[in-house]
PDB file of N, CA and C in Angstrom:
ATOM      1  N   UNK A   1      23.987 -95.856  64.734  1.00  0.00           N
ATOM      2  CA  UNK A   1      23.449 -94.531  64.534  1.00  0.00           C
ATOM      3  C   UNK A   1      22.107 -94.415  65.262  1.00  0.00           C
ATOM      4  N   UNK A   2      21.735 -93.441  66.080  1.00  0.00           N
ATOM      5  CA  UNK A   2      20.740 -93.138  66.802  1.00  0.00           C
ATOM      6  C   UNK A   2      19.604 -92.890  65.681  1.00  0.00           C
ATOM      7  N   UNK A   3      18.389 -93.129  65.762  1.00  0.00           N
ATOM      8  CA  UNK A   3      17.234 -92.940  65.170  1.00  0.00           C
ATOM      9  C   UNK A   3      16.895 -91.386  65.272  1.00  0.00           C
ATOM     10  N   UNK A   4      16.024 -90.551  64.435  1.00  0.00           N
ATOM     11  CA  UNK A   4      15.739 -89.128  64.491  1.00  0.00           C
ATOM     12  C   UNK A   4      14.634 -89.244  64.982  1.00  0.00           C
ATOM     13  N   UNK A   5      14.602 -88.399  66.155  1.00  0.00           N
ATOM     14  CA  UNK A   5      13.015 -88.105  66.853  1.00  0.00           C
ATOM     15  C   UNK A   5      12.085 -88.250  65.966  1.00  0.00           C
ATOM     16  N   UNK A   6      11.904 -87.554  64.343  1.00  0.00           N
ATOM     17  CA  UNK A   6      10.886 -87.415  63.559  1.00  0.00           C
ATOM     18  C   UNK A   6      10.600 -88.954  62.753  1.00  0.00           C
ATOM     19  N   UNK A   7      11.538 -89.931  63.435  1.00  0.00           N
ATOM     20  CA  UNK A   7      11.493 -91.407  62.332  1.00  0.00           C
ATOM     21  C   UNK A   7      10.594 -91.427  63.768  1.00  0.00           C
ATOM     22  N   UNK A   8      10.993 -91.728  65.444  1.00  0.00           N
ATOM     23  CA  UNK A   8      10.446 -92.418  65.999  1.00  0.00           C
ATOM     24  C   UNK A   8       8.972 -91.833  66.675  1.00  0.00           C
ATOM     25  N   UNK A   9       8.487 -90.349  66.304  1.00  0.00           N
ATOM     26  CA  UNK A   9       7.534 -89.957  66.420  1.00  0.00           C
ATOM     27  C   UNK A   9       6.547 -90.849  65.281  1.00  0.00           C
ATOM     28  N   UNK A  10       6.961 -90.921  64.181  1.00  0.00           N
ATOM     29  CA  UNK A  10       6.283 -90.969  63.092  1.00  0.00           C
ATOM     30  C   UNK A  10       5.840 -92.700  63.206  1.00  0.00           C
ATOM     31  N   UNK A  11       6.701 -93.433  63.659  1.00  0.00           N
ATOM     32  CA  UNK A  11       6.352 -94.828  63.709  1.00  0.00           C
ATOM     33  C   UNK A  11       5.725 -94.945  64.749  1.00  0.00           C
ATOM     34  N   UNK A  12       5.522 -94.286  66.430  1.00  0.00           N
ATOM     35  CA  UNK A  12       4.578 -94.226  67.373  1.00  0.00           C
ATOM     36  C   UNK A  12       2.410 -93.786  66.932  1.00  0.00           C
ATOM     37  N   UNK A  13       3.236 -92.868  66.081  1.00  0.00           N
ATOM     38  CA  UNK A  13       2.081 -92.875  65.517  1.00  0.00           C
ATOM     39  C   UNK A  13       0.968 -93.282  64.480  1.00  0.00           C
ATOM     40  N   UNK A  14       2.178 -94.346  63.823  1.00  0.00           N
ATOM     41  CA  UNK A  14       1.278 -95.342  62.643  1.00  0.00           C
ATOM     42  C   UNK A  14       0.672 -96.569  63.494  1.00  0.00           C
ATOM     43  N   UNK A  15       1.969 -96.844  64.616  1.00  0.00           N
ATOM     44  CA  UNK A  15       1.735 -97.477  65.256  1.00  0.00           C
ATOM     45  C   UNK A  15       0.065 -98.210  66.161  1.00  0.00           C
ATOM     46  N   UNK A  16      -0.165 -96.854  66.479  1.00  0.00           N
ATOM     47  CA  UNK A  16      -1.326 -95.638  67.151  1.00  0.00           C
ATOM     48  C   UNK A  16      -2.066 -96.323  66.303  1.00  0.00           C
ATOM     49  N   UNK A  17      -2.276 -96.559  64.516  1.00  0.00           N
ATOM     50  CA  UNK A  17      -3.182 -96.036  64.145  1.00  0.00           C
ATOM     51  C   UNK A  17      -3.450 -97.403  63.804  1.00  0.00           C
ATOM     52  N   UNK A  18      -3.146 -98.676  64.091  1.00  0.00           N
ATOM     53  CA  UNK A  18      -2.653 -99.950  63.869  1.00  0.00           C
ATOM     54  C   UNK A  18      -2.085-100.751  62.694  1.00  0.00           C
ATOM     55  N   UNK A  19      -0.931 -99.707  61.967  1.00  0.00           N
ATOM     56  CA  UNK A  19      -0.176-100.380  60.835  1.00  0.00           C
ATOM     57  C   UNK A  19       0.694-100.733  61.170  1.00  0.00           C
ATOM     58  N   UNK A  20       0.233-102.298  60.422  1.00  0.00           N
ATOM     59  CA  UNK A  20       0.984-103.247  60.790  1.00  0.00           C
ATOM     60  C   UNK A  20       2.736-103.406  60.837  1.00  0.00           C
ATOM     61  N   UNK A  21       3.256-102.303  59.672  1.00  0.00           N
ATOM     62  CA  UNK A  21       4.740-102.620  59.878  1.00  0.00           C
ATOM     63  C   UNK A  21       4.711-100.824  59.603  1.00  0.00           C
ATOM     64  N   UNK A  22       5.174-100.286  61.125  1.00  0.00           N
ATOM     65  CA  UNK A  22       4.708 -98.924  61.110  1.00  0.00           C
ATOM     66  C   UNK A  22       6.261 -98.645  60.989  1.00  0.00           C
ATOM     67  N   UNK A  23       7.696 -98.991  61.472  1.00  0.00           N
ATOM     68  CA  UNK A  23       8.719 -98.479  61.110  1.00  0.00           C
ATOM     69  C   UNK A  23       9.171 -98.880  59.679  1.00  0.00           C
ATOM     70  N   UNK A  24       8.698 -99.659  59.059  1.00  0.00           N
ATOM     71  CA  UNK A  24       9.107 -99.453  57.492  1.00  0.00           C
ATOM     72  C   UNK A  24       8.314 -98.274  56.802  1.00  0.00           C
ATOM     73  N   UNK A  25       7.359 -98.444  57.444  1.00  0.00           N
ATOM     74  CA  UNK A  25       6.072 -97.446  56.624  1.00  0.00           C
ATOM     75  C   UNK A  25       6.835 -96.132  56.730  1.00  0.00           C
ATOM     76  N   UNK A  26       6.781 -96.244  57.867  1.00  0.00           N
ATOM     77  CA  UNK A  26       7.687 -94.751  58.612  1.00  0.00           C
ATOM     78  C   UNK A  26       8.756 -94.062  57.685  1.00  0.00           C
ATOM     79  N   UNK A  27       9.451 -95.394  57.375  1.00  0.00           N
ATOM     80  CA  UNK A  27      10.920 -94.500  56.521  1.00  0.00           C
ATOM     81  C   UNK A  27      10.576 -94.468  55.581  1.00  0.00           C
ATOM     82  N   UNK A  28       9.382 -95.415  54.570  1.00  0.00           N
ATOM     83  CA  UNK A  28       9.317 -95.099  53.062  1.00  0.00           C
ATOM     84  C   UNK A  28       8.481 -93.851  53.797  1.00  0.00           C
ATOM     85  N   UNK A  29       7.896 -93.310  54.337  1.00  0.00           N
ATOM     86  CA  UNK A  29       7.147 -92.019  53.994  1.00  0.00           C
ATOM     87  C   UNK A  29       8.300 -90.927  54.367  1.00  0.00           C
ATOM     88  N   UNK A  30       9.264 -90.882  55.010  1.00  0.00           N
ATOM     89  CA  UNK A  30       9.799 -89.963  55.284  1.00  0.00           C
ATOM     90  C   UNK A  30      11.078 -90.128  53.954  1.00  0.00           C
ATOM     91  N   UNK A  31      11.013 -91.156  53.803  1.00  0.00           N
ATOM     92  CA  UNK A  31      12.131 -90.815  52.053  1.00  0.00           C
ATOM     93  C   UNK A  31      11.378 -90.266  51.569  1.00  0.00           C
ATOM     94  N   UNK A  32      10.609 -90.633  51.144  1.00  0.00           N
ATOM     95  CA  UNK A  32       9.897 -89.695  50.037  1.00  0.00           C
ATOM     96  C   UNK A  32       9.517 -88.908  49.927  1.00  0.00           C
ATOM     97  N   UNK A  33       9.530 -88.015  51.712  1.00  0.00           N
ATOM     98  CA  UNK A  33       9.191 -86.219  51.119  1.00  0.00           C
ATOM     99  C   UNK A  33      10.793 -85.438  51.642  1.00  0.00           C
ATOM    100  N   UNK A  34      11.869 -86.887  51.405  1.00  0.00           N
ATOM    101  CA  UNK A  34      12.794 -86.192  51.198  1.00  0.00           C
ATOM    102  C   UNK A  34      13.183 -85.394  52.742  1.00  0.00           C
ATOM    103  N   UNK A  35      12.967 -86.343  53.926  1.00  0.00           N
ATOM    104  CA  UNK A  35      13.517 -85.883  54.606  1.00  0.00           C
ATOM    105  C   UNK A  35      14.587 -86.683  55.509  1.00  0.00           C
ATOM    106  N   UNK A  36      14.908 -87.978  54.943  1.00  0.00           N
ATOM    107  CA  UNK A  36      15.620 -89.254  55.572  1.00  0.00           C
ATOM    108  C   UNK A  36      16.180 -89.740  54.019  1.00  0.00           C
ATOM    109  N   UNK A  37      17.441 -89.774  53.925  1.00  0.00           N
ATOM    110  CA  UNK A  37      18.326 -89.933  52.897  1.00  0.00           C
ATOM    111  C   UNK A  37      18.142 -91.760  52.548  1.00  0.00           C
ATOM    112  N   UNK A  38      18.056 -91.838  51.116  1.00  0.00           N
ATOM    113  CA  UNK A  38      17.958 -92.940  50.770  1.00  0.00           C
ATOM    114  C   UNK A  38      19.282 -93.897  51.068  1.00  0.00           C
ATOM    115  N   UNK A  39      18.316 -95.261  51.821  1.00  0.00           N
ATOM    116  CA  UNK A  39      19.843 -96.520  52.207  1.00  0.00           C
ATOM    117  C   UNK A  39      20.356 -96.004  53.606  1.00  0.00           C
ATOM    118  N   UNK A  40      20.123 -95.035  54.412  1.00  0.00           N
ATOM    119  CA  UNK A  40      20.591 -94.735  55.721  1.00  0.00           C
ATOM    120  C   UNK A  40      19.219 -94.281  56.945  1.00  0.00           C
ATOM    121  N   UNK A  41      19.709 -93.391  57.414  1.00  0.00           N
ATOM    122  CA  UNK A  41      18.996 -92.839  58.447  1.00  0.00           C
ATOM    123  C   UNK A  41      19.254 -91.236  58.678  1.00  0.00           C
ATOM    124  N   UNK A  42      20.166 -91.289  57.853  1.00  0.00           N
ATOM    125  CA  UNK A  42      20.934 -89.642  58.143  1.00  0.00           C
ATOM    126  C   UNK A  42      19.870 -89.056  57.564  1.00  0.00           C
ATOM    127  N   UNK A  43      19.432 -87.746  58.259  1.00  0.00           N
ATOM    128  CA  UNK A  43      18.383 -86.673  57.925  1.00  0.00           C
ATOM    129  C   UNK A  43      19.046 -85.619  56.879  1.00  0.00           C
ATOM    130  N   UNK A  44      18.250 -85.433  56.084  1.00  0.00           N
ATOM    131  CA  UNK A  44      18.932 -84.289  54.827  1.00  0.00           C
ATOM    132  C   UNK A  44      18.297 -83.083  55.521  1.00  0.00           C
ATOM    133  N   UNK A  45      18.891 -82.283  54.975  1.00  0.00           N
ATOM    134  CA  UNK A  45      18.553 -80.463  55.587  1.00  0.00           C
ATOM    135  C   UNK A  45      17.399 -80.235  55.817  1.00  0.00           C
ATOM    136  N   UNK A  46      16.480 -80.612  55.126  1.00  0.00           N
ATOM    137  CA  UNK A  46      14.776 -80.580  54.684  1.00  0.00           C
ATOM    138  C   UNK A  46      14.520 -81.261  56.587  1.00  0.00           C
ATOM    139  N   UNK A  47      14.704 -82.859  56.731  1.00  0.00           N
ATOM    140  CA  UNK A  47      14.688 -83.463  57.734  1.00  0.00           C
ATOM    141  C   UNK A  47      15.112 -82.703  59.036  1.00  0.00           C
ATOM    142  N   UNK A  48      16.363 -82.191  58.835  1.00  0.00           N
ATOM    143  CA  UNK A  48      17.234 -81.626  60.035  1.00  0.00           C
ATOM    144  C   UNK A  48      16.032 -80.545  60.547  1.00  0.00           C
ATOM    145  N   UNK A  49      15.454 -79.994  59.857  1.00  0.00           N
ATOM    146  CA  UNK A  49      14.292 -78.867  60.082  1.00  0.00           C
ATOM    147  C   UNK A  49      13.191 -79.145  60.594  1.00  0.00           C
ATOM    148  N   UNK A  50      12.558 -80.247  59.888  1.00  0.00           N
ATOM    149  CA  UNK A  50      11.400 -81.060  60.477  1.00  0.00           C
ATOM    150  C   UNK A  50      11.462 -81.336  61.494  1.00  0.00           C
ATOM    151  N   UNK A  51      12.709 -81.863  61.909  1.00  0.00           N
ATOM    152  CA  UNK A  51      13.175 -82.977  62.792  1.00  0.00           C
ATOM    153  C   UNK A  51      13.174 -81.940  64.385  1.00  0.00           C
ATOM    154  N   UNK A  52      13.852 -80.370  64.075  1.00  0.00           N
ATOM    155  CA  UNK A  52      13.976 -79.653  65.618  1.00  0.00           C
ATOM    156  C   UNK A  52      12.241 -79.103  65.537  1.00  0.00           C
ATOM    157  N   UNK A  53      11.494 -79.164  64.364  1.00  0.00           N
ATOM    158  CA  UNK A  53      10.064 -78.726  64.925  1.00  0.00           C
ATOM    159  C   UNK A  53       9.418 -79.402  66.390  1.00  0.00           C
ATOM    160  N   UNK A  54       8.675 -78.188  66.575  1.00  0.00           N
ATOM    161  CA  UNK A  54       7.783 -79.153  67.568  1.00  0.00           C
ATOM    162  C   UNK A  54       6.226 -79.721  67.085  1.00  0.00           C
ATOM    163  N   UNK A  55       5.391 -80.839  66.961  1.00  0.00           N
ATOM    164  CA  UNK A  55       4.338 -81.367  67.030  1.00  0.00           C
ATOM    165  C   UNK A  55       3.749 -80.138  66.317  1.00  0.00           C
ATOM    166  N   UNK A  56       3.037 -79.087  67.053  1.00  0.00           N
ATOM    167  CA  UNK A  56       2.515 -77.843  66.828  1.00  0.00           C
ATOM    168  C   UNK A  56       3.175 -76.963  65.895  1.00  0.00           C
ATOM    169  N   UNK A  57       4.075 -76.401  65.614  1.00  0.00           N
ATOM    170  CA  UNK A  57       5.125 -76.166  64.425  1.00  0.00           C
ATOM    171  C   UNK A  57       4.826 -76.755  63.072  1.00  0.00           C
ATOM    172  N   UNK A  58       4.767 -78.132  62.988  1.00  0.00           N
ATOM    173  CA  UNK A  58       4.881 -78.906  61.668  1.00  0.00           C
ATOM    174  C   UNK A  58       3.011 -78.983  61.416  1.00  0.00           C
ATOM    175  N   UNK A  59       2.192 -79.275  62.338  1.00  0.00           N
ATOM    176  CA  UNK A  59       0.986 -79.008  62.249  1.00  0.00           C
ATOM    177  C   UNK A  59       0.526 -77.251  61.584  1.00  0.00           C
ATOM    178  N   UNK A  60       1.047 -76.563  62.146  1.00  0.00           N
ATOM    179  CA  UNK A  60       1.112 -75.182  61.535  1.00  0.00           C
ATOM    180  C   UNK A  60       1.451 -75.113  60.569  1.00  0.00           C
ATOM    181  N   UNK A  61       2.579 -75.265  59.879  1.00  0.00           N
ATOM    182  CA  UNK A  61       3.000 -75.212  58.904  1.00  0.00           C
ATOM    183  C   UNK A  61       2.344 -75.878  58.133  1.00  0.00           C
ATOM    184  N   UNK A  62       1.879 -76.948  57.937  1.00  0.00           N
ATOM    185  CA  UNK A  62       0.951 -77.991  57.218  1.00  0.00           C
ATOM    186  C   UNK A  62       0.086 -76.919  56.549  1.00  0.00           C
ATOM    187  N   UNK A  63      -0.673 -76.305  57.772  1.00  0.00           N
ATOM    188  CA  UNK A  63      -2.058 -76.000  57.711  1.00  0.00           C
ATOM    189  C   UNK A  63      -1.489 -74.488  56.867  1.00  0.00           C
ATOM    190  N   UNK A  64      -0.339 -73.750  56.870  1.00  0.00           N
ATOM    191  CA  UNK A  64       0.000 -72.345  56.394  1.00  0.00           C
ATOM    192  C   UNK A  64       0.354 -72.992  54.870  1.00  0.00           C
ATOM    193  N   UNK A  65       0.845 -73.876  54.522  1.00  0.00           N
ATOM    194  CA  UNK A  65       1.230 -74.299  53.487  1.00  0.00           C
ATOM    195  C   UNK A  65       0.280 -74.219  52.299  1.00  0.00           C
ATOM    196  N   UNK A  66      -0.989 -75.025  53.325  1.00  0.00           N
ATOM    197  CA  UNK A  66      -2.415 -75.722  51.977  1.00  0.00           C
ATOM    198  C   UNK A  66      -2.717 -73.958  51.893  1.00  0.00           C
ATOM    199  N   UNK A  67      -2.933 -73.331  52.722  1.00  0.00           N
ATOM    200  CA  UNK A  67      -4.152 -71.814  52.838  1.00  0.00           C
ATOM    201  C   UNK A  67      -3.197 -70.957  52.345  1.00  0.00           C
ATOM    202  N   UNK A  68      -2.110 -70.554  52.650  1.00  0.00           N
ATOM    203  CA  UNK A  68      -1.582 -69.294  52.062  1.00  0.00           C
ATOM    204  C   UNK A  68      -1.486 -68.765  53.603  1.00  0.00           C
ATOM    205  N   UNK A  69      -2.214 -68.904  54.465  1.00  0.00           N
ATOM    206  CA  UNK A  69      -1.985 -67.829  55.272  1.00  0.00           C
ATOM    207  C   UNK A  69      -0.699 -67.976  56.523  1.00  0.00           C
ATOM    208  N   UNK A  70      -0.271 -67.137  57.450  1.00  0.00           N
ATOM    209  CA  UNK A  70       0.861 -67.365  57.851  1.00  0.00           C
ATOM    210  C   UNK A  70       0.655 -68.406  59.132  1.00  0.00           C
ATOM    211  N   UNK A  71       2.103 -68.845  59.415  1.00  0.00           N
ATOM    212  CA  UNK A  71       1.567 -69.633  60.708  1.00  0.00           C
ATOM    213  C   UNK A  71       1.518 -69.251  62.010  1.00  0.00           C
ATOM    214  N   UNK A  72       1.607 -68.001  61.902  1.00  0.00           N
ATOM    215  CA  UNK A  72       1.331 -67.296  63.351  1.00  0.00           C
ATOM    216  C   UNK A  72      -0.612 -66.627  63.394  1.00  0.00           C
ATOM    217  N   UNK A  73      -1.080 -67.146  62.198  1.00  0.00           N
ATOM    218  CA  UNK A  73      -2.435 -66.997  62.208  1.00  0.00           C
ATOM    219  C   UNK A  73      -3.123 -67.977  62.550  1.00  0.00           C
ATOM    220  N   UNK A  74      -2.123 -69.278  62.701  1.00  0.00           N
ATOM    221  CA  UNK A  74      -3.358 -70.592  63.404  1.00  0.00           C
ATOM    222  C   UNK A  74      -2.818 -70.631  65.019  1.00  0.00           C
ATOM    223  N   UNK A  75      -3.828 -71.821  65.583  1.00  0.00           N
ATOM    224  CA  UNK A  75      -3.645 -72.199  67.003  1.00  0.00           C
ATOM    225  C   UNK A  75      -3.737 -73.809  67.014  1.00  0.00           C
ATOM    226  N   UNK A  76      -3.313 -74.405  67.254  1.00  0.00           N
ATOM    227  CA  UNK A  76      -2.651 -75.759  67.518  1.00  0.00           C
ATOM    228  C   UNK A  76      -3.408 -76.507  68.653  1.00  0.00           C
ATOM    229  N   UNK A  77      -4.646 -77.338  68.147  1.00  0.00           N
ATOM    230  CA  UNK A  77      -4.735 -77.932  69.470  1.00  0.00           C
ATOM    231  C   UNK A  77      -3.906 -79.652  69.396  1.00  0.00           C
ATOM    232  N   UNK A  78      -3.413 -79.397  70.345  1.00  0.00           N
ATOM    233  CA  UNK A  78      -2.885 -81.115  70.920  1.00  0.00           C
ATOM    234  C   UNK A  78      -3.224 -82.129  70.818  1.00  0.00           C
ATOM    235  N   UNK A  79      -4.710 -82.561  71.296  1.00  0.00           N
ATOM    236  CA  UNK A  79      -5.874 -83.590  71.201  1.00  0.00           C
ATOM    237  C   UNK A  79      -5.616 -84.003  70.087  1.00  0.00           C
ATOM    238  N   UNK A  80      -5.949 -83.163  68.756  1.00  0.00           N
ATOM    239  CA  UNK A  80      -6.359 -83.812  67.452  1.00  0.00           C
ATOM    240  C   UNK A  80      -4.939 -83.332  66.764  1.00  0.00           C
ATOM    241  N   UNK A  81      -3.842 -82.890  66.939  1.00  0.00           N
ATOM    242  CA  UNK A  81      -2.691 -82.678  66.335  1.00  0.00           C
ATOM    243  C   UNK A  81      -3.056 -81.650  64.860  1.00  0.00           C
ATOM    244  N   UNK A  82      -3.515 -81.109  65.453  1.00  0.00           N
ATOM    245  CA  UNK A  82      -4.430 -80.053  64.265  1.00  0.00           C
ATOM    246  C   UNK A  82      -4.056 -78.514  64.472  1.00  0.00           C
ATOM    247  N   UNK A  83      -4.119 -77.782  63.552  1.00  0.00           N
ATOM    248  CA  UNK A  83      -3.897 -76.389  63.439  1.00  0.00           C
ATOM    249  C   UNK A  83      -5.312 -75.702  62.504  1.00  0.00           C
ATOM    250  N   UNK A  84      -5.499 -74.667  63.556  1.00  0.00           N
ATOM    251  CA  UNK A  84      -6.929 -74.016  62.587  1.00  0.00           C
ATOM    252  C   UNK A  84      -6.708 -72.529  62.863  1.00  0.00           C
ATOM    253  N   UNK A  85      -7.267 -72.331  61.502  1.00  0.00           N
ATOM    254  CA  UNK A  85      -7.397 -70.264  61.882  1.00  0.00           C
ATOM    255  C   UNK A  85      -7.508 -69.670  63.210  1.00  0.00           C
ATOM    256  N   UNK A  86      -6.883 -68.816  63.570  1.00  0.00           N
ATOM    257  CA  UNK A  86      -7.841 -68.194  64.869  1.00  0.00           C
ATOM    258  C   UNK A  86      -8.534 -67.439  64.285  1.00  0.00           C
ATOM    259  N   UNK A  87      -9.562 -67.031  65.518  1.00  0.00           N
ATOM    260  CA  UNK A  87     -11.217 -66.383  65.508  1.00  0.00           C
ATOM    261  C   UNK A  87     -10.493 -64.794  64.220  1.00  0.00           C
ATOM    262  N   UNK A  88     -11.120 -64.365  63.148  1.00  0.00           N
ATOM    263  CA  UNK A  88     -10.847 -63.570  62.710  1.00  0.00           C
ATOM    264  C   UNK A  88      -9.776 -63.201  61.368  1.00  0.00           C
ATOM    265  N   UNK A  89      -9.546 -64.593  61.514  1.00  0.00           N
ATOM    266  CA  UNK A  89      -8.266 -64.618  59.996  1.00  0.00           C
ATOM    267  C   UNK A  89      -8.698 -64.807  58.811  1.00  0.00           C
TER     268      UNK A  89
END
């Protein structure tokens, strides 16, 4: 079974951050918000969603989630994988 972009994004980036066993880390964090089915790899619906986001998308959403406000009210910079209000929201 092929790995889901969102397992091997997610372990590039623990990776990044220097934990030490970043693809286990990887799947206990992605079981547990329930988006990688327990004992496999198969993505549950929640996952399947995550999974076609892009970088900027799931950063948005993050950031629309905590505030209330929508995610066509932030802007996404790349550098820091971050989403912030634009000027006026």
């Amino acid at each position: 079974m092929e790995k889901p972009k969102i397992l091997i994004r997610l372990t590039s980036q623990l990776r990044g951050q220097g934990d030490k066993t970043p693809a286990i880390n990887a799947l206990k964090y992605l079981r547990k918000f329930g988006l990688i089915e327990s004992g496999s790899l198969k993505l549950t619906e929640k996952g399947k969603i995550r999974n076609a986001m892009s970088p900027g998308d799931r950063a948005k959403d993050r950031a629309s989630k905590e505030s209330g406000h929508s995610t066509s009210d932030y802007s996404y910079d790349k550098r820091t994988n971050r989403a912030t209000l634009k000027y006026g929201k």
